[in-house]
C-alpha atoms as a PDB file:
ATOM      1  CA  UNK A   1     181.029  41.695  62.071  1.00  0.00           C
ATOM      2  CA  UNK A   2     180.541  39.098  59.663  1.00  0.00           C
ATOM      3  CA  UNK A   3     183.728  37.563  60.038  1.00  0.00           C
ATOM      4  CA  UNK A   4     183.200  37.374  63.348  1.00  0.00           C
ATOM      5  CA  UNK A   5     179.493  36.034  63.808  1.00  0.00           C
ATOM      6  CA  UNK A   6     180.434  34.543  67.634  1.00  0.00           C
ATOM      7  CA  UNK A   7     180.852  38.693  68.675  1.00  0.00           C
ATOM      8  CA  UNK A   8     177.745  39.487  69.532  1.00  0.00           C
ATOM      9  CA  UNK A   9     176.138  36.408  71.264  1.00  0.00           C
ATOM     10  CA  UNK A  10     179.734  36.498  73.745  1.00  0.00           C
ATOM     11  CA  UNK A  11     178.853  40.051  74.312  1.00  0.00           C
ATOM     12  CA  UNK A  12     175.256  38.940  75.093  1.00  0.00           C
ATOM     13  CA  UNK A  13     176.450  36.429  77.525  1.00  0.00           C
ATOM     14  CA  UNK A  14     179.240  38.660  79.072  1.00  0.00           C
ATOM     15  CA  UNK A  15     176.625  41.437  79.649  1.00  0.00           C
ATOM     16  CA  UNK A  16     174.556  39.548  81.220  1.00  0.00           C
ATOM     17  CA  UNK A  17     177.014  37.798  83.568  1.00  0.00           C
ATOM     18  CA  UNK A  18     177.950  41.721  84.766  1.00  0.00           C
ATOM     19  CA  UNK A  19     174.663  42.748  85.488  1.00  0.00           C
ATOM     20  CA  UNK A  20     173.294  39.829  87.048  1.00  0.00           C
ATOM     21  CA  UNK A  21     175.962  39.016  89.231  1.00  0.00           C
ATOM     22  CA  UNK A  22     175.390  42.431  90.722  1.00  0.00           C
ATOM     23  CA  UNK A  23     172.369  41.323  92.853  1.00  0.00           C
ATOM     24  CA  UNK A  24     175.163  38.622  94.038  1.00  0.00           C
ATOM     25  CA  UNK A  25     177.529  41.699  94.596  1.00  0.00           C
ATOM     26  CA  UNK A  26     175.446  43.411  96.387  1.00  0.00           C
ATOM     27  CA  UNK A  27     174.172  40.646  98.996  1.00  0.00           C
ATOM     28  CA  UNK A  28     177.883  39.692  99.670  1.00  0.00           C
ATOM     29  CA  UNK A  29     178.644  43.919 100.452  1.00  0.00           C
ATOM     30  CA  UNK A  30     175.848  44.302 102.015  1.00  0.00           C
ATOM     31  CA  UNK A  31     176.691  41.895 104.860  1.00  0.00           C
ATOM     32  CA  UNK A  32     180.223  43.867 105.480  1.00  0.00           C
ATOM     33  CA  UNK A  33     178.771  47.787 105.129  1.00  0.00           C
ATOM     34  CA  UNK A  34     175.667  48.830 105.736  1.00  0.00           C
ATOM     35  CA  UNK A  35     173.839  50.201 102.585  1.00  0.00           C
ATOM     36  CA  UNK A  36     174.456  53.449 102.316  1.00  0.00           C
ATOM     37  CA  UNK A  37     178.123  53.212 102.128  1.00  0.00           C
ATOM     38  CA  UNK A  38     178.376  50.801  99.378  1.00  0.00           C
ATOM     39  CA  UNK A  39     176.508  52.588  97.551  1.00  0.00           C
ATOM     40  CA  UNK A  40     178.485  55.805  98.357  1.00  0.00           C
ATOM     41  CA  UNK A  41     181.274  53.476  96.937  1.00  0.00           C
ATOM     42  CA  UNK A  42     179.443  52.107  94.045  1.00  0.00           C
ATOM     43  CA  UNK A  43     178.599  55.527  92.639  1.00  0.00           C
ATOM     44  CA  UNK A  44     181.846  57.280  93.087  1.00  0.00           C
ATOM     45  CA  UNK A  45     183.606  54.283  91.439  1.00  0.00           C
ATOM     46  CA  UNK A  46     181.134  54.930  88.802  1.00  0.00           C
ATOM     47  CA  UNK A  47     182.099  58.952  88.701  1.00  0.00           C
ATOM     48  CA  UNK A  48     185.149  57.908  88.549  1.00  0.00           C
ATOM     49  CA  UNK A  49     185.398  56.028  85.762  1.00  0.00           C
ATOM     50  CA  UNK A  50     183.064  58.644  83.840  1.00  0.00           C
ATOM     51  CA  UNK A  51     185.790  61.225  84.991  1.00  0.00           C
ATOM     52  CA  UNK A  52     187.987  59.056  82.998  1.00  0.00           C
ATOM     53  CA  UNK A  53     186.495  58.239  80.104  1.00  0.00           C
ATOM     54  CA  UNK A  54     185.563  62.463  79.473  1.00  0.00           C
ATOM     55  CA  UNK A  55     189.402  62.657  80.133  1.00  0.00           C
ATOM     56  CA  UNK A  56     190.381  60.615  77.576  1.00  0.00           C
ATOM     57  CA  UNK A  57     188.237  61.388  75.055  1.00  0.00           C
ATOM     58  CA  UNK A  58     188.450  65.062  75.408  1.00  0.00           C
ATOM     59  CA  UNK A  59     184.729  65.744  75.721  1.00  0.00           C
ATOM     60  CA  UNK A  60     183.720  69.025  78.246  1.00  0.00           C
ATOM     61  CA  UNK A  61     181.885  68.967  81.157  1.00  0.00           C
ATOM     62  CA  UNK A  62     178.692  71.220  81.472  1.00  0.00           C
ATOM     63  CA  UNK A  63     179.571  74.534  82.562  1.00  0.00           C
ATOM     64  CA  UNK A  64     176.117  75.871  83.849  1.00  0.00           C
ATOM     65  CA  UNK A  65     173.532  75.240  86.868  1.00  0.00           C
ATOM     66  CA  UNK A  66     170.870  74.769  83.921  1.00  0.00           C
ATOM     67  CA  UNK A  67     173.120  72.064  82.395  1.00  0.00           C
ATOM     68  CA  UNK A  68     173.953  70.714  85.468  1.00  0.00           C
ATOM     69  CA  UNK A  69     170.769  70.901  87.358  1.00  0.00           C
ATOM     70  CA  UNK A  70     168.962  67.789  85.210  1.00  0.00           C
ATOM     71  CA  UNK A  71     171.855  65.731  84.960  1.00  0.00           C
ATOM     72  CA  UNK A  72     171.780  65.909  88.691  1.00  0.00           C
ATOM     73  CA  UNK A  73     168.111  64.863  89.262  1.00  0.00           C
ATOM     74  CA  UNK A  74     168.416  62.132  86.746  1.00  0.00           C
ATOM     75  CA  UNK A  75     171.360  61.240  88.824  1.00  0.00           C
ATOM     76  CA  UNK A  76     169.346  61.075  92.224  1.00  0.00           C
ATOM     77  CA  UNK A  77     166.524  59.335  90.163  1.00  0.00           C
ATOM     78  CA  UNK A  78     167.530  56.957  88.029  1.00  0.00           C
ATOM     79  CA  UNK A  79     170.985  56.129  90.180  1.00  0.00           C
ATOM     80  CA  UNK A  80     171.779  57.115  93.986  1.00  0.00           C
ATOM     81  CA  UNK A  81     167.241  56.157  95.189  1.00  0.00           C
ATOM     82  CA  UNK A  82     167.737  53.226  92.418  1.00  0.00           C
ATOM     83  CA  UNK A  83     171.000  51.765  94.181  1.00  0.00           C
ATOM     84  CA  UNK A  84     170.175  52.705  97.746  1.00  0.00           C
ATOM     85  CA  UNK A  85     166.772  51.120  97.557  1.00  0.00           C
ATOM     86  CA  UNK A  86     167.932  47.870  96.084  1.00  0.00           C
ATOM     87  CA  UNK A  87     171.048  47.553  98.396  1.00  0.00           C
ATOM     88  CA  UNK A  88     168.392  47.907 101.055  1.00  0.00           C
ATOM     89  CA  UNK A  89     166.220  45.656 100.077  1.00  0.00           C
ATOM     90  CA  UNK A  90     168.693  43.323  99.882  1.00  0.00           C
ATOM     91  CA  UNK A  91     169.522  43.072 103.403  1.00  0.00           C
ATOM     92  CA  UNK A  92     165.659  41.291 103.955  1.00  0.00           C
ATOM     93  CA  UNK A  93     166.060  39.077 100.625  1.00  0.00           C
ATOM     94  CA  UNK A  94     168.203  37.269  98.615  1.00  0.00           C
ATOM     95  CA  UNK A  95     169.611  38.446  95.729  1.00  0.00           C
ATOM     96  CA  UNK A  96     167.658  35.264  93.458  1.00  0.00           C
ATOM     97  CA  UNK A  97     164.589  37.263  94.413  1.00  0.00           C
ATOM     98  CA  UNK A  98     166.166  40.779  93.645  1.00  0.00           C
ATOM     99  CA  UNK A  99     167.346  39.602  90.279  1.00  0.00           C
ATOM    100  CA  UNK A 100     163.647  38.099  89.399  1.00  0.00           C
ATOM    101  CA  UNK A 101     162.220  41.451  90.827  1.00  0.00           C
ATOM    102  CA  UNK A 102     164.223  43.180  88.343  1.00  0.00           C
ATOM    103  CA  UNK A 103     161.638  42.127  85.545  1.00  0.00           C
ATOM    104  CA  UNK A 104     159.325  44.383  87.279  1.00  0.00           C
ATOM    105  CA  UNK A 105     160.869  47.543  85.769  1.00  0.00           C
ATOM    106  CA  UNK A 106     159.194  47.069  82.248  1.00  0.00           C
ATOM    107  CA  UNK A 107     155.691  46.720  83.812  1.00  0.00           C
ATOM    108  CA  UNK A 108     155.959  49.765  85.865  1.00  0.00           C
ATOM    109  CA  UNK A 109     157.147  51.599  83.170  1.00  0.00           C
ATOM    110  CA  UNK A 110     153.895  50.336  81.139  1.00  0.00           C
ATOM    111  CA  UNK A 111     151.642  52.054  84.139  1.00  0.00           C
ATOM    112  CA  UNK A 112     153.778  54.816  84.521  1.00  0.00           C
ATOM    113  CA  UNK A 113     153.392  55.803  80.688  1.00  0.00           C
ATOM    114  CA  UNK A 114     149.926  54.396  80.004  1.00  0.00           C
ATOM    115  CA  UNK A 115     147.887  54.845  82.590  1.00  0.00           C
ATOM    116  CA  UNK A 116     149.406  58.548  84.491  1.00  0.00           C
ATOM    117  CA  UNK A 117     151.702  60.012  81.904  1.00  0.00           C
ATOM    118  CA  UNK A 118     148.847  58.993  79.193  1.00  0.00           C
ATOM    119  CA  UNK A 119     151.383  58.940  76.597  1.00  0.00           C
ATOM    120  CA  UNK A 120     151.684  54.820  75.415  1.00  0.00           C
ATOM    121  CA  UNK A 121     148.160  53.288  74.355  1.00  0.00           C
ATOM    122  CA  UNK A 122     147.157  50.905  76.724  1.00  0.00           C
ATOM    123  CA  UNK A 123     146.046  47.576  74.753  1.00  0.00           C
ATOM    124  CA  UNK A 124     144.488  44.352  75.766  1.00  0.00           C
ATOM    125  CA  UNK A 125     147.964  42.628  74.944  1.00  0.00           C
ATOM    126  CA  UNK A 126     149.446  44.887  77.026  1.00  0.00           C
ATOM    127  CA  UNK A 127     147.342  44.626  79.736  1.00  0.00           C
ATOM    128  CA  UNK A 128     147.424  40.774  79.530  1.00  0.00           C
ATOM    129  CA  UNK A 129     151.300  41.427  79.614  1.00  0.00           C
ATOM    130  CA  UNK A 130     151.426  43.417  82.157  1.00  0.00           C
ATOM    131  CA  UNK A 131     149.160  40.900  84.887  1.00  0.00           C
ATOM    132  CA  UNK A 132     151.068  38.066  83.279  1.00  0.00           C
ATOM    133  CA  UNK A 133     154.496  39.560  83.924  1.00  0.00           C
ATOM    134  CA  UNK A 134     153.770  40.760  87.591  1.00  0.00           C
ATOM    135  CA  UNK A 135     151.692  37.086  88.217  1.00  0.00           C
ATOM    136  CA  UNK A 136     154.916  35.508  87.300  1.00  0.00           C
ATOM    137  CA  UNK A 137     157.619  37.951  89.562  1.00  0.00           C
ATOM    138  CA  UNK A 138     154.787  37.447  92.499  1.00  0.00           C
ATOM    139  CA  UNK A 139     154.834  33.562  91.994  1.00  0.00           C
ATOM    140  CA  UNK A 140     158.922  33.796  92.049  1.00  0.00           C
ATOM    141  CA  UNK A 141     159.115  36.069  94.508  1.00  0.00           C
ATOM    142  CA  UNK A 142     157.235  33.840  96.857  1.00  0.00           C
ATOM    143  CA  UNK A 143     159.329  31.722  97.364  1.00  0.00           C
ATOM    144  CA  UNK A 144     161.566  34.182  99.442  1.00  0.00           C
ATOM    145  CA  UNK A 145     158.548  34.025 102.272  1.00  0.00           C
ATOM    146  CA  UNK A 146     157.847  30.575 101.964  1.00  0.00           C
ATOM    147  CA  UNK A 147     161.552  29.810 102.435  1.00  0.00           C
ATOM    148  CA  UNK A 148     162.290  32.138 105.276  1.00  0.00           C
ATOM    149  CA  UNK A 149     158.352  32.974 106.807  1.00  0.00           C
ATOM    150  CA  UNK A 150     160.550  36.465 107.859  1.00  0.00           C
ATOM    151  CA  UNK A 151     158.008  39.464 107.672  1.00  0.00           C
ATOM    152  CA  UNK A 152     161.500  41.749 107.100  1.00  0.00           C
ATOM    153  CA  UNK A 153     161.226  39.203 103.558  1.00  0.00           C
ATOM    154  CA  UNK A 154     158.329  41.610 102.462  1.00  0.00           C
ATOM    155  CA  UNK A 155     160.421  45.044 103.610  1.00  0.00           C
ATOM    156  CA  UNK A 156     162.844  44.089 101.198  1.00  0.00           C
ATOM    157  CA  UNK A 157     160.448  43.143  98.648  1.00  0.00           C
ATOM    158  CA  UNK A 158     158.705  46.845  99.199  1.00  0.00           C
ATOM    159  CA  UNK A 159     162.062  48.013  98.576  1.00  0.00           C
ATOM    160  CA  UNK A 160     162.680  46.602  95.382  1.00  0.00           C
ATOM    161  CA  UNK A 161     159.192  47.945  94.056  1.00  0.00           C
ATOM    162  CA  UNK A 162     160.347  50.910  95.123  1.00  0.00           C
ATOM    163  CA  UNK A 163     163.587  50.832  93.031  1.00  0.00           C
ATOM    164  CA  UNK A 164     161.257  49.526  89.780  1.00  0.00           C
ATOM    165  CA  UNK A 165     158.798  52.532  90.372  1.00  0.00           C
ATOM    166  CA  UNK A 166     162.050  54.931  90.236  1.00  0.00           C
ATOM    167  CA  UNK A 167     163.811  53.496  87.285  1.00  0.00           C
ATOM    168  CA  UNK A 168     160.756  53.654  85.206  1.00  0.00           C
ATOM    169  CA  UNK A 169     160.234  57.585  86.180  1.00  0.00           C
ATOM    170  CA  UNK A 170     163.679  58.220  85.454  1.00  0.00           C
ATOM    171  CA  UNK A 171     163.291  56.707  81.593  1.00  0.00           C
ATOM    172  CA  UNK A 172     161.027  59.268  81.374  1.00  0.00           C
ATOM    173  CA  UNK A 173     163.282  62.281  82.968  1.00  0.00           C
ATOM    174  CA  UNK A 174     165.647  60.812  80.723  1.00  0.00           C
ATOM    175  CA  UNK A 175     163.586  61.505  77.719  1.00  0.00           C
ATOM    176  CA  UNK A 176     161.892  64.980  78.493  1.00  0.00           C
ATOM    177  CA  UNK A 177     164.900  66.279  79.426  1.00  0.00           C
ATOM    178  CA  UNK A 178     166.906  64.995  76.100  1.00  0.00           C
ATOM    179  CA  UNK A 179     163.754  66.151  74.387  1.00  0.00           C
ATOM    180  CA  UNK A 180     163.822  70.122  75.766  1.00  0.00           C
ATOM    181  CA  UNK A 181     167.501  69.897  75.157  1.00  0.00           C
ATOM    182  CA  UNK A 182     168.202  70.432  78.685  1.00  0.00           C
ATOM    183  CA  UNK A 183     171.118  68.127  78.778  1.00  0.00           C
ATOM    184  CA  UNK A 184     173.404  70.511  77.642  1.00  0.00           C
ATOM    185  CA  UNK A 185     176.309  68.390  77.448  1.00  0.00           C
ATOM    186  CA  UNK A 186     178.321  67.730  74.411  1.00  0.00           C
ATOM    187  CA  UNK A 187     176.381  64.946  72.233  1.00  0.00           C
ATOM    188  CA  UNK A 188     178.666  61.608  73.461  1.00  0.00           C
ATOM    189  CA  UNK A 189     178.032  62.651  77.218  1.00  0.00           C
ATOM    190  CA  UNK A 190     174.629  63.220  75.953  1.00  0.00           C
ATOM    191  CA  UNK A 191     174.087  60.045  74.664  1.00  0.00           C
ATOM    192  CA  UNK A 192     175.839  58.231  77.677  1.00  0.00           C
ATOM    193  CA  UNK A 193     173.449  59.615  79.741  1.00  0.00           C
ATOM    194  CA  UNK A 194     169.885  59.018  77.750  1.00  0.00           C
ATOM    195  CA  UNK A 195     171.408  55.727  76.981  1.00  0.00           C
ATOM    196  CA  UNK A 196     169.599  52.490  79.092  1.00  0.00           C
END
């Protein structure tokens, strides 16, 4: 790594081209199909490519309704609500809002685990965070109804909370289910799936 010290910073910057050109993705497919299918598409490309990767590596799939049963709620959780309600919501706004919504997820993770789960401390830092960080997505998100005065604007915006309040719970799935050792996969597929 030290020989190459422009590695990770180009990784960085790729990363982040792929996952925030997404919102972009999504706005363009969204106009040809309506929601549901691209994301029917979007998730079995996604299968697919897991298919491949257990292929090639050799790892096993889980074998049993108990191993197969959380992977598939975490599935439904944290990807098929996640992707539906974002490609949704992105019919009503554009995807410069959905991207800036997307900071959301952090903050409703905070409430999620401080204030029902009980299980973070909740500090004044964090509550200063936590107003400053949804003060600043409300600010950029107005824009979207300023721009367009469309009452469907706020619909979409609904929709994206919606999609923040999900992805939070399924950290949390995520983690109790690692924790109880109910993903019963073989540790690489295990880690794949705990992974953010």
């Amino acid at each position: 790594m030290a020989k190459r010290p422009w590695l990770v910073p180009a990784a960085f910057i790729l990363l982040g081209l792929i996952w925030g050109s997404s919102f972009l993705w999504i706005k363009i497919g969204v106009r040809e199909m309506d929601p549901a299918t691209l994301v029917a598409y979007r998730i079995s490309l996604g299968a697919l490519a897991m298919l491949v990767y257990v292929r090639i590596t050799g790892e096993k799939l889980p074998r049993t309704v108990r191993e197969w049963a959380p992977m598939a709620a975490l599935g439904m959780i944290a990807t098929a609500l996640p992707f539906f309600l974002i490609t949704w919501g992105e019919q009503y706004i554009d995807s410069g809002t959905a991207a800036v919504l997307n900071s959301l997820t952090p903050i409703f993770s905070l409430i999620l685990a401080g204030v029902i789960l009980r299980t973070e401390s909740v500090t004044l830092v964090r509550i200063i965070g936590l107003v400053t960080g949804f003060a600043g997505a409300a600010l950029l998100a107005s824009r979207e109804f300023a721009l367009r005065g469309d009452p469907f604007a706020l619909l979409g915006v609904v929709k994206q909370l919606m999609w923040r309040r999900s992805r939070a719970a399924s950290a949390f799935l995520r983690l109790a289910s690692a924790a109880r050792g109910l993903l019963g996969a073989s540790i690489p597929i295990r880690r794949i799936l705990t992974a953010k």
